[in-house]
N, C-alpha and C. Protein backbone atom coordinates (compact mmCIF):
# COMPACT_ATOMS: atom_id res chain seq x y z
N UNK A 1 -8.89 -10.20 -9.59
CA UNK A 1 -9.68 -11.26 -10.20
C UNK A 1 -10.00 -12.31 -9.15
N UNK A 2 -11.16 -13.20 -9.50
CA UNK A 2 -11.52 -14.02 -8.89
C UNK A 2 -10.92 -15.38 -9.17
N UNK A 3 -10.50 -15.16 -10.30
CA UNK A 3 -10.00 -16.35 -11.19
C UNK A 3 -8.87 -16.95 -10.63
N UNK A 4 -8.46 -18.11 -10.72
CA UNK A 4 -7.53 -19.35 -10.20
C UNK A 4 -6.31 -18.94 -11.21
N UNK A 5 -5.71 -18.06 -10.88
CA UNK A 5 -3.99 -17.41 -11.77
C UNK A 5 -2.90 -17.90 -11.61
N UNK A 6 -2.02 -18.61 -11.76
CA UNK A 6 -0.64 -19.02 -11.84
C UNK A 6 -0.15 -17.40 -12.68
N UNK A 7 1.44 -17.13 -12.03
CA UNK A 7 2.32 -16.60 -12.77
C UNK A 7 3.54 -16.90 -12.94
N UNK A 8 3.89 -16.37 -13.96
CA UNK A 8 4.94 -17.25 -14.68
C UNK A 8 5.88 -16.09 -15.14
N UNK A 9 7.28 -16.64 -15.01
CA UNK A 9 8.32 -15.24 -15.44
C UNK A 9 8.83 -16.18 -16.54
N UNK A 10 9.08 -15.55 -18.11
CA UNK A 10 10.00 -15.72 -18.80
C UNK A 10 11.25 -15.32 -18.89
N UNK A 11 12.73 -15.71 -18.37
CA UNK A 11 13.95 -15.13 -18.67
C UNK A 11 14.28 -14.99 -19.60
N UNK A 12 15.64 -14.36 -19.81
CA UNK A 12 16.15 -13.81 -21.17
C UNK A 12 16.60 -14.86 -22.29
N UNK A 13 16.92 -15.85 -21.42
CA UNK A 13 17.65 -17.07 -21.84
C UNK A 13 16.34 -18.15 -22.27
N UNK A 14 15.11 -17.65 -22.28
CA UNK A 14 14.07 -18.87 -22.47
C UNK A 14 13.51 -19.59 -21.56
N UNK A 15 14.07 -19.74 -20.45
CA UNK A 15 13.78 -20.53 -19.34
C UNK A 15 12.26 -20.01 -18.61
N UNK A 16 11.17 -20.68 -18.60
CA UNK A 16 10.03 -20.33 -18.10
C UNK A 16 9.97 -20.53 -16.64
N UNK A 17 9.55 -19.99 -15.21
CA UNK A 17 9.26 -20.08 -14.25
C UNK A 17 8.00 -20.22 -13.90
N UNK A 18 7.65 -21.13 -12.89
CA UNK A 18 6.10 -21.43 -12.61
C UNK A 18 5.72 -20.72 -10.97
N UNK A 19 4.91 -19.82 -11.02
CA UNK A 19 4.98 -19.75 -9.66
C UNK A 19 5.58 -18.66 -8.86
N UNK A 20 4.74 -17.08 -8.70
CA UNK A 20 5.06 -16.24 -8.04
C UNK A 20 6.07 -15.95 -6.66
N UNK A 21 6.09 -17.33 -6.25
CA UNK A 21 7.16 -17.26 -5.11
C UNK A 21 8.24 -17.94 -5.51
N UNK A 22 8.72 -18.43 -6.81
CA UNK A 22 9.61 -19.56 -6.92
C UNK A 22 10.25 -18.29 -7.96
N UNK A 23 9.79 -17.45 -8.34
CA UNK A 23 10.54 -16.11 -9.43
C UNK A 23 11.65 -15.66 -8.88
N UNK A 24 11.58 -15.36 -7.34
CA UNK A 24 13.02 -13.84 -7.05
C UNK A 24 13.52 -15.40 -6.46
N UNK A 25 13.64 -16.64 -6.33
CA UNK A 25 13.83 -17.88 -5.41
C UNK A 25 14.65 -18.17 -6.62
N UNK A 26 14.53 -17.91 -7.91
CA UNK A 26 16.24 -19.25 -8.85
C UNK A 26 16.73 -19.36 -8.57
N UNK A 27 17.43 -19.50 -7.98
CA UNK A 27 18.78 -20.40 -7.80
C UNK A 27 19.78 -20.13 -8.77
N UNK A 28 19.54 -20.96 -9.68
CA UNK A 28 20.24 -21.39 -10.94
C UNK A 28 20.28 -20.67 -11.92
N UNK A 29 19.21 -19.44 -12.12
CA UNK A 29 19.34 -18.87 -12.85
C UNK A 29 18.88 -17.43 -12.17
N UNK A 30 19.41 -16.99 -10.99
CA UNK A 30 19.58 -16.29 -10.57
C UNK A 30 20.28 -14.98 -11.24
N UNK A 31 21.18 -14.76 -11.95
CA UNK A 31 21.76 -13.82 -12.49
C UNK A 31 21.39 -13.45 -13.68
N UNK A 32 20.05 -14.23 -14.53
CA UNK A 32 19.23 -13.93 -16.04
C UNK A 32 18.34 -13.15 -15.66
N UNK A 33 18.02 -12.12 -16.22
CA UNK A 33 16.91 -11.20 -16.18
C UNK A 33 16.15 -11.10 -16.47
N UNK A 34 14.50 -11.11 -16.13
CA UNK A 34 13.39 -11.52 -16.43
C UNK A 34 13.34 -10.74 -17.89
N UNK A 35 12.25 -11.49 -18.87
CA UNK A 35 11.82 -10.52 -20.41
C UNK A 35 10.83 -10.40 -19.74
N UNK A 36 9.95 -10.82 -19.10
CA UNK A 36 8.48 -10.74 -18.96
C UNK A 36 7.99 -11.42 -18.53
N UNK A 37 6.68 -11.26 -17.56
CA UNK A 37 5.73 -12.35 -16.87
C UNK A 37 4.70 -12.21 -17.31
N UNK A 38 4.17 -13.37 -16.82
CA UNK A 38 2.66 -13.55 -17.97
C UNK A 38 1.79 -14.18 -17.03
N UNK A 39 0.55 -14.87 -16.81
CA UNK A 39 -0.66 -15.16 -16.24
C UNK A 39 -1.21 -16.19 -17.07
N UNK A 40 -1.79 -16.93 -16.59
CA UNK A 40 -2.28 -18.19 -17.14
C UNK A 40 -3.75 -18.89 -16.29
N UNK A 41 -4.48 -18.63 -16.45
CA UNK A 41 -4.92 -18.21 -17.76
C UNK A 41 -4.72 -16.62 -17.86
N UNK A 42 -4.55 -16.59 -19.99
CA UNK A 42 -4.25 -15.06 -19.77
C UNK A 42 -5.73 -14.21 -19.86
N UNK A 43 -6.66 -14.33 -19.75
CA UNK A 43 -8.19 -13.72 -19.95
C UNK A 43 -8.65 -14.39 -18.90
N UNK A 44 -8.62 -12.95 -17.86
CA UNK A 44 -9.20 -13.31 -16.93
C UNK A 44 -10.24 -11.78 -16.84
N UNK A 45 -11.04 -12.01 -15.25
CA UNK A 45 -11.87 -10.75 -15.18
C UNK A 45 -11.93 -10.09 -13.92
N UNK A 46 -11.38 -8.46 -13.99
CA UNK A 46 -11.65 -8.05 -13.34
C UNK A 46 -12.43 -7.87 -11.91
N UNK A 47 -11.73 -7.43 -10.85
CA UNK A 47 -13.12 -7.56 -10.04
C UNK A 47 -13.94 -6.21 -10.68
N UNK A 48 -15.35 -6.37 -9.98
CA UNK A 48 -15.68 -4.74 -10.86
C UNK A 48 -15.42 -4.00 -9.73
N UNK A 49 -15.28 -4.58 -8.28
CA UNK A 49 -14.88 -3.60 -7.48
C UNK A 49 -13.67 -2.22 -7.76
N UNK A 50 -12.54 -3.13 -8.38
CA UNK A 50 -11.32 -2.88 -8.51
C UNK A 50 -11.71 -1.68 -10.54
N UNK A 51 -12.23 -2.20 -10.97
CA UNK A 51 -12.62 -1.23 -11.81
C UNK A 51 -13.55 0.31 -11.53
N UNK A 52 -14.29 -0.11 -10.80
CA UNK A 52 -15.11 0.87 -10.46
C UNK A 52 -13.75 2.13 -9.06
N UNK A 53 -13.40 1.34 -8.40
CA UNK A 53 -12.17 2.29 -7.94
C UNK A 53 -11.11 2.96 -8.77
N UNK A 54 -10.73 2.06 -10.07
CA UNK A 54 -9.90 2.78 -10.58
C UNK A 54 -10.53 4.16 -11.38
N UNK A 55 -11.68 3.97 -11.84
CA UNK A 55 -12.75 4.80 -12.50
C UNK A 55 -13.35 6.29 -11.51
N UNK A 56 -12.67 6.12 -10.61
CA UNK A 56 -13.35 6.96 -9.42
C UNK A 56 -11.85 8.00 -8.99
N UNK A 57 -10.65 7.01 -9.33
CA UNK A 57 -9.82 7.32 -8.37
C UNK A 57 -9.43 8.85 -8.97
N UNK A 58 -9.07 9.85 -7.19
CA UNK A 58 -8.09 10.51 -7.89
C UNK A 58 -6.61 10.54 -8.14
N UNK A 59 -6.30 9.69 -7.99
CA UNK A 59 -4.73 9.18 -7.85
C UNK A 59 -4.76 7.62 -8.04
N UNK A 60 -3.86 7.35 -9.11
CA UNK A 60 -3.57 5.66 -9.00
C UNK A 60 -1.84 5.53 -8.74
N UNK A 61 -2.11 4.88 -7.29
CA UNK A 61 -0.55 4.56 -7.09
C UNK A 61 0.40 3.35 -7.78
N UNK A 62 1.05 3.21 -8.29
CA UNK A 62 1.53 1.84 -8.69
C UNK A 62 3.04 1.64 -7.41
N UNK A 63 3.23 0.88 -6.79
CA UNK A 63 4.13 0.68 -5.63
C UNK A 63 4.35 1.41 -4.75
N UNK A 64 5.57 1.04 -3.90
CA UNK A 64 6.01 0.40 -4.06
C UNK A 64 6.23 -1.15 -3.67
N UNK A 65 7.04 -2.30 -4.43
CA UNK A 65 6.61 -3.29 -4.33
C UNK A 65 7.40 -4.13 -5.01
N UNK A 66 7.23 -5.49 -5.10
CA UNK A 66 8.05 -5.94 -5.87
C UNK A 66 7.48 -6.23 -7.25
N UNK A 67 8.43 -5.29 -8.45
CA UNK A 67 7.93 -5.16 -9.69
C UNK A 67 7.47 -6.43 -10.18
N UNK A 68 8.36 -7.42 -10.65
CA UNK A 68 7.42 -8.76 -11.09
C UNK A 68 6.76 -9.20 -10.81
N UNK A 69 6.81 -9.28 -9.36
CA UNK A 69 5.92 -10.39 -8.73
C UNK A 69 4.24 -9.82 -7.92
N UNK A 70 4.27 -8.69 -7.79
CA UNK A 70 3.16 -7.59 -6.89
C UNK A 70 2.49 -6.19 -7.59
N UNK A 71 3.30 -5.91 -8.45
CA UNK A 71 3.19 -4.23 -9.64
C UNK A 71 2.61 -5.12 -10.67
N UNK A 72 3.56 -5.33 -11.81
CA UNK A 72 2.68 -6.05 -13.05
C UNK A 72 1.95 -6.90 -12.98
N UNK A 73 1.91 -8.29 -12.19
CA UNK A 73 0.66 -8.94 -12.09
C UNK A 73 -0.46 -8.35 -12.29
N UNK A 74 -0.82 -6.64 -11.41
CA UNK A 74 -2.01 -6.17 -11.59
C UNK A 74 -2.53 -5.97 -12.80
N UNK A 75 -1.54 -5.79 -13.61
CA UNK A 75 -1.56 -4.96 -15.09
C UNK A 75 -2.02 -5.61 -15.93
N UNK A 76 -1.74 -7.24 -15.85
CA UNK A 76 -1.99 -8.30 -16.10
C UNK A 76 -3.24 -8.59 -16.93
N UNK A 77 -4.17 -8.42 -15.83
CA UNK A 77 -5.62 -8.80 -15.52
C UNK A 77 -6.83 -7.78 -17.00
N UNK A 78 -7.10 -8.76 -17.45
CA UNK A 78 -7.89 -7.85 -18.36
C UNK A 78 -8.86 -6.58 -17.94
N UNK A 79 -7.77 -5.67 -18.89
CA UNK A 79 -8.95 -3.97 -18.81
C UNK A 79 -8.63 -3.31 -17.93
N UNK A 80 -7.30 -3.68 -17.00
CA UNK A 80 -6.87 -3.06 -15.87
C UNK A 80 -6.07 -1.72 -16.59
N UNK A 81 -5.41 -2.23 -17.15
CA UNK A 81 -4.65 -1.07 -17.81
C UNK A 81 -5.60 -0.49 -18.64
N UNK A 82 -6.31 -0.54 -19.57
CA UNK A 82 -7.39 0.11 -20.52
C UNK A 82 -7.90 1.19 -18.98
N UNK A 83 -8.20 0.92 -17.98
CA UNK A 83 -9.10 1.74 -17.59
C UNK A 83 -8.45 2.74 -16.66
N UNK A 84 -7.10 2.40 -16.01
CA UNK A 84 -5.69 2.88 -15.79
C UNK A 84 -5.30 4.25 -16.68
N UNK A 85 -5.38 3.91 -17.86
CA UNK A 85 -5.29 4.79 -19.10
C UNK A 85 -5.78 5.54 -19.13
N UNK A 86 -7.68 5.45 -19.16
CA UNK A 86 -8.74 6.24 -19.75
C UNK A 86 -9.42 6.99 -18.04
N UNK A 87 -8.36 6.89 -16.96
CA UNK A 87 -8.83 7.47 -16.04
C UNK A 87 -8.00 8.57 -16.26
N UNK A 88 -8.81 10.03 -15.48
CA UNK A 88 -7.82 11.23 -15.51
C UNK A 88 -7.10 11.64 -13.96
N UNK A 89 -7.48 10.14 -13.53
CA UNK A 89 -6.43 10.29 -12.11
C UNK A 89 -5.30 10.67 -12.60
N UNK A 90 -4.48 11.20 -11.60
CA UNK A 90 -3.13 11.51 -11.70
C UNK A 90 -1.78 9.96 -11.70
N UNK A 91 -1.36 9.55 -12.23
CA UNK A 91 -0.38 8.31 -11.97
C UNK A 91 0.63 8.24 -11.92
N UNK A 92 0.81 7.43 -10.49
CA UNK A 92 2.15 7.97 -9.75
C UNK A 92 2.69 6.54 -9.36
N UNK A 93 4.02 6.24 -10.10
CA UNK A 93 5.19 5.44 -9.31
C UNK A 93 5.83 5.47 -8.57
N UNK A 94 5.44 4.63 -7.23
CA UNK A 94 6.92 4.93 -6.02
C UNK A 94 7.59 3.94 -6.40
N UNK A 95 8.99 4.38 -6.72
CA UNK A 95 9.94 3.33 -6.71
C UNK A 95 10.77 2.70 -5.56
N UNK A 96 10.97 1.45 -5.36
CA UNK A 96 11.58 0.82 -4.37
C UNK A 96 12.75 1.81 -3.91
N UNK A 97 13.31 1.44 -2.79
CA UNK A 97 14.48 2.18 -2.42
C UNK A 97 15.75 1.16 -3.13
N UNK A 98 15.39 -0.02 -2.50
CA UNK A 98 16.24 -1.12 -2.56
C UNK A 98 16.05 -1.82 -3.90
N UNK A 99 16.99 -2.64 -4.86
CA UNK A 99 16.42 -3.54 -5.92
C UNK A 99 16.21 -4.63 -4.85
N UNK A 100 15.49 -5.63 -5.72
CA UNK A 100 15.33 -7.26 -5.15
C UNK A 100 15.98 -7.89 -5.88
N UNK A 101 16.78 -8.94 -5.62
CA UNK A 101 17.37 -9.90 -5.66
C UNK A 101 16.77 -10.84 -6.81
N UNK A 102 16.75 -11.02 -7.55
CA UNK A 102 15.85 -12.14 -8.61
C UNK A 102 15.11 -11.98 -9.03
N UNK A 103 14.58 -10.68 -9.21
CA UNK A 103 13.71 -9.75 -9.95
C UNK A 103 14.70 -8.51 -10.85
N UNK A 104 14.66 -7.79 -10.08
CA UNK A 104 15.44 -6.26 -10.25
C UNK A 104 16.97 -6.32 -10.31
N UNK A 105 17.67 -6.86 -9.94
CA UNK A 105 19.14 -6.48 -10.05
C UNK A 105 19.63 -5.71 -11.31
N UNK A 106 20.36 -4.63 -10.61
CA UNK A 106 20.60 -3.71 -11.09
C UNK A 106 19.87 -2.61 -11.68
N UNK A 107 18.99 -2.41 -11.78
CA UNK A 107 17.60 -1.89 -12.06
C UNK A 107 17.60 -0.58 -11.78
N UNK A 108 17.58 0.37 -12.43
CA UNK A 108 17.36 2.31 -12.19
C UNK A 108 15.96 2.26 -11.78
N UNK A 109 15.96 3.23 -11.69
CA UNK A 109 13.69 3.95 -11.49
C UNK A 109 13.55 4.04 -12.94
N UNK A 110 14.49 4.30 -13.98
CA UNK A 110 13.73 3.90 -15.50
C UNK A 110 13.70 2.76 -15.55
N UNK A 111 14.33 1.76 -15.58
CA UNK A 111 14.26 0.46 -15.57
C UNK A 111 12.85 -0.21 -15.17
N UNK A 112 12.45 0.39 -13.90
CA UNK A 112 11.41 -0.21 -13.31
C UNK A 112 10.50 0.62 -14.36
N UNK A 113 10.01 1.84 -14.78
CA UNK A 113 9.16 2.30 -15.35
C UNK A 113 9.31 1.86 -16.46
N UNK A 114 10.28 1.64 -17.07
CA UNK A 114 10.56 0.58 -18.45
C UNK A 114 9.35 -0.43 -18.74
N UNK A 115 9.99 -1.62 -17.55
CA UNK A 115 9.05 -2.97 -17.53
C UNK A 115 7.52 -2.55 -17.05
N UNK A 116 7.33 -1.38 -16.44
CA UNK A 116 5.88 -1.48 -16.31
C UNK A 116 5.16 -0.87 -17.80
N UNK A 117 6.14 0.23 -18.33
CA UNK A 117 5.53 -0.03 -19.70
C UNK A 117 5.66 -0.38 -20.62
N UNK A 118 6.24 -2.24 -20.68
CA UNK A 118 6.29 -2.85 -21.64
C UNK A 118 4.95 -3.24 -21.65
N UNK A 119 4.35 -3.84 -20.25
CA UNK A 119 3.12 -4.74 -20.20
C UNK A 119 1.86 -3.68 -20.05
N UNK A 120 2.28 -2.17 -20.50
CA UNK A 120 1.05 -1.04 -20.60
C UNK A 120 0.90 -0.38 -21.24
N UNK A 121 1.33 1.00 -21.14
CA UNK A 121 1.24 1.71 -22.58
C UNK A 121 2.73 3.23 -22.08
N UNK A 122 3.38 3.85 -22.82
CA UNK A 122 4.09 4.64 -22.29
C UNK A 122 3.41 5.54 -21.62
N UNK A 123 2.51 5.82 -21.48
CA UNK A 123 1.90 6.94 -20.77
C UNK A 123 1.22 6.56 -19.63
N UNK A 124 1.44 5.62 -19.20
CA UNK A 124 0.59 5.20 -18.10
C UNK A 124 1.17 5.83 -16.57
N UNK A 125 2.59 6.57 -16.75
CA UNK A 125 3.13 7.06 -15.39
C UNK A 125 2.76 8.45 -15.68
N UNK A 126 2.24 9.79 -14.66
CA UNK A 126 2.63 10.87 -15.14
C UNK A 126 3.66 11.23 -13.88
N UNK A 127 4.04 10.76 -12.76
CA UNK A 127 5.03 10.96 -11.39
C UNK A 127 5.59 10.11 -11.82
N UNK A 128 6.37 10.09 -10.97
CA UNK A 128 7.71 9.24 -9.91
C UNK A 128 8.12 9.95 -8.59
N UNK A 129 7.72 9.17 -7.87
CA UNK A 129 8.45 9.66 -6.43
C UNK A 129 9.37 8.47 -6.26
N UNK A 130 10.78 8.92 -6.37
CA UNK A 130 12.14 8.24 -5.82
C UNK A 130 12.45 8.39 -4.84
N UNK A 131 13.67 7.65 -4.20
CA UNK A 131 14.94 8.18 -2.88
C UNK A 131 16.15 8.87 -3.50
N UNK A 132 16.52 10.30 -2.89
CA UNK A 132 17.76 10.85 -3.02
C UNK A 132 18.83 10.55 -1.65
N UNK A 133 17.90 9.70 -0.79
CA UNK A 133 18.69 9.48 0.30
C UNK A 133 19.97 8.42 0.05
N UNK A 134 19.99 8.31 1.32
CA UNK A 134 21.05 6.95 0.99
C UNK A 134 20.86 6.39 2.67
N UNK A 135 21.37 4.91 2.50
CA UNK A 135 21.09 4.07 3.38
C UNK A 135 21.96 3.65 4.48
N UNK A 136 22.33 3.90 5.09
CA UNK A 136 23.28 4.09 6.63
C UNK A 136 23.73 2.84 6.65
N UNK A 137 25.49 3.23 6.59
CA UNK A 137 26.51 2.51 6.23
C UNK A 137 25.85 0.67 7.10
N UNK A 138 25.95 0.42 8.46
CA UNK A 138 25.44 -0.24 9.02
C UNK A 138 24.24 -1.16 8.73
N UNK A 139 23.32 -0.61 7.69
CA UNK A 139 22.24 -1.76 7.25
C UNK A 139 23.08 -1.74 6.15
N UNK A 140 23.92 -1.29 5.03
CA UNK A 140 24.00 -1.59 3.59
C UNK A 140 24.67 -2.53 3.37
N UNK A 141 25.58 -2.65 4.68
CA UNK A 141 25.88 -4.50 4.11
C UNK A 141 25.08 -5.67 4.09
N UNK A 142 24.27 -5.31 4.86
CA UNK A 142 22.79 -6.42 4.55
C UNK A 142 22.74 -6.62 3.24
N UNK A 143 22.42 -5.45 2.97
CA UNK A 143 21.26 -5.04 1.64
C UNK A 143 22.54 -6.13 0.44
N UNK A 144 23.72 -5.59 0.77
CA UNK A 144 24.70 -6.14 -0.16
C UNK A 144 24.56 -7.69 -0.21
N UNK A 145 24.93 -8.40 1.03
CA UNK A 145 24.88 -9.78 1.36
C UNK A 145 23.75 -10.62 0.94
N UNK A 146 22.79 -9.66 0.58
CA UNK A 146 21.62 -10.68 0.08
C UNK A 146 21.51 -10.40 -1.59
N UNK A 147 22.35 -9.00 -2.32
CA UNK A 147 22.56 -9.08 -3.79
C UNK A 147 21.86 -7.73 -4.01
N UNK A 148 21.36 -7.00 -3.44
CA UNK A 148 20.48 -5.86 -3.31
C UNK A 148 21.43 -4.61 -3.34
N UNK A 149 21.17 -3.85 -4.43
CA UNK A 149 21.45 -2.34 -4.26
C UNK A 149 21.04 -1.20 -4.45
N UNK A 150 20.78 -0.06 -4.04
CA UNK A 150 20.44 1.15 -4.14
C UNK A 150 19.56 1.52 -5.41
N UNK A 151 18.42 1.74 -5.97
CA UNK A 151 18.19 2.26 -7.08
C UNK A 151 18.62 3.17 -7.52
N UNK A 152 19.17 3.52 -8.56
CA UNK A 152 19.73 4.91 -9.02
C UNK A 152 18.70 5.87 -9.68
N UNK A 153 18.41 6.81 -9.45
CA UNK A 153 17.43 7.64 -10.12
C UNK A 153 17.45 7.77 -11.23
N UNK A 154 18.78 8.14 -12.13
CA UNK A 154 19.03 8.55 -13.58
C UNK A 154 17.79 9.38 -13.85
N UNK A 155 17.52 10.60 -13.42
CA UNK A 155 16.66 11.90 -13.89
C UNK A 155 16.21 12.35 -15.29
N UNK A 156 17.57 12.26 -15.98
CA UNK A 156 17.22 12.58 -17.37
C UNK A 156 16.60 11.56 -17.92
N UNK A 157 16.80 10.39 -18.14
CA UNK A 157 16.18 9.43 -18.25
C UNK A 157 14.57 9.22 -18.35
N UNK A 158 14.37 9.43 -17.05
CA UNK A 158 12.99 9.52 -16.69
C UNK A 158 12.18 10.88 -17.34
N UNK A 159 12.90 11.68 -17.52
CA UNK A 159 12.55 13.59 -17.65
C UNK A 159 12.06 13.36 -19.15
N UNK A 160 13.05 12.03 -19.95
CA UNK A 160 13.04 11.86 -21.15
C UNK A 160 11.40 10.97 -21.58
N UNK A 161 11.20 10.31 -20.90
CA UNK A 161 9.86 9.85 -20.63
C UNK A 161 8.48 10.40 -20.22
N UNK A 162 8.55 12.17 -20.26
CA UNK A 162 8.04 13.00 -19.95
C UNK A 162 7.22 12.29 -18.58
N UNK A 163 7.53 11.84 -17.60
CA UNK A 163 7.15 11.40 -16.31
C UNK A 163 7.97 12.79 -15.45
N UNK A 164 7.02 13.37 -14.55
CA UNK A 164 7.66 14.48 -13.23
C UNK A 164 8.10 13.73 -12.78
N UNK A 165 8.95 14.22 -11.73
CA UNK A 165 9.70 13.62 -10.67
C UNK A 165 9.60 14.04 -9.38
N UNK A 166 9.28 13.63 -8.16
CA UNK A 166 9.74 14.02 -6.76
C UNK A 166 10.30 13.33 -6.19
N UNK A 167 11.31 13.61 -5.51
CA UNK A 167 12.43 13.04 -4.92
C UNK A 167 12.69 13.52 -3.43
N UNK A 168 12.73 12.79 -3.04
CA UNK A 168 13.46 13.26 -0.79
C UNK A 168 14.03 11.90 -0.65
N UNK A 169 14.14 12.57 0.56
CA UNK A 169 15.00 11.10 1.14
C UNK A 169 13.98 10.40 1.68
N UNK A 170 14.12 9.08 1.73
CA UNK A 170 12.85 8.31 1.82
C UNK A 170 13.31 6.82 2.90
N UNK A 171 14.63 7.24 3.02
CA UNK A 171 15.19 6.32 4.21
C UNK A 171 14.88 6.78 5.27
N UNK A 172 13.98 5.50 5.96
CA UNK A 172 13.58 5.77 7.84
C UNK A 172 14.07 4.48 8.15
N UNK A 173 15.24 4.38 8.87
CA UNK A 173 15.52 3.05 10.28
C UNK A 173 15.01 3.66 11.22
N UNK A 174 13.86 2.39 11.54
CA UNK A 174 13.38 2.43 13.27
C UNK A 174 13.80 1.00 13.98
């Protein structure tokens, strides 16, 4: 969109957030888990660029990325998802390797496909490409020290969501 958007996360607890960079940033309420983000204004418009690609595409990727703040925003935007839907691209989720910190904690690859189809429709994934890897002992205390861990695949889960699955290892340190 062209439109002048604020986003905004609602937590579980009620507490509203203003502001796409101030979301995975609480502080204070760092450990509440988002219900949902929203856009303000909520009717906004499309580019038609961005429609006319999705209308064309043969593949629509959704991530990976950070789910609240970079994935659903798109979804957001009026008719994005309507046309998401009514395309016969193929639709495919890469899920993060890592959760984020003030978004995701604790978060499976259903989890993430969860929240993208609260704000879409269940059918909007027909993939998932995950990590079966794992992350070399030496960076994972990073990942730890900042609140970040591993996504878990949970297969059946997802299998249960009639979404395919492909999976490799998807860890590269350079």
């Amino acid at each position: 969109t062209l439109a002048d958007v604020t986003l905004f996360a609602e937590l579980e607890n009620g507490v509203i957030i203003e502001g796409e960079s101030k979301i995975p940033k609480r502080e204070k309420y760092r450990d509440v888990p988002i219900k949902r983000v929203f856009i303000k204004p909520e009717k906004v418009s499309p580019l038609k660029e961005a429609i006319t690609a999705l209308d064309e595409a043969d593949a629509i990727i959704l991530g990976p990325g950070s789910l609240y703040t970079s994935i659903i925003p798109n979804l957001l935007v009026e008719d994005i998802v309507k046309h998401i839907e009514d395309s016969s691209a193929q639709k495919i989720y890469v899920s993060n390797i890592m959760t984020q910190p003030g978004e995701t904690n604790g978060y499976s690859v259903s989890d993430h496909i969860r929240a993208i189809q609260k704000c879409s429709k269940r059918g909007i994934i027909d993939w998932v490409i995950m990590n079966n890897g794992s992350i070399p002992q030496e960076f994972y205390g990073k990942y730890i020290e900042d609140g970040a861990c591993e996504v878990k695949g949970n297969k059946e889960d997802i299998r249960d969501m009639n979404i395919s699955i492909v999976e490799d290892n998807l860890v590269s340190i350079k």
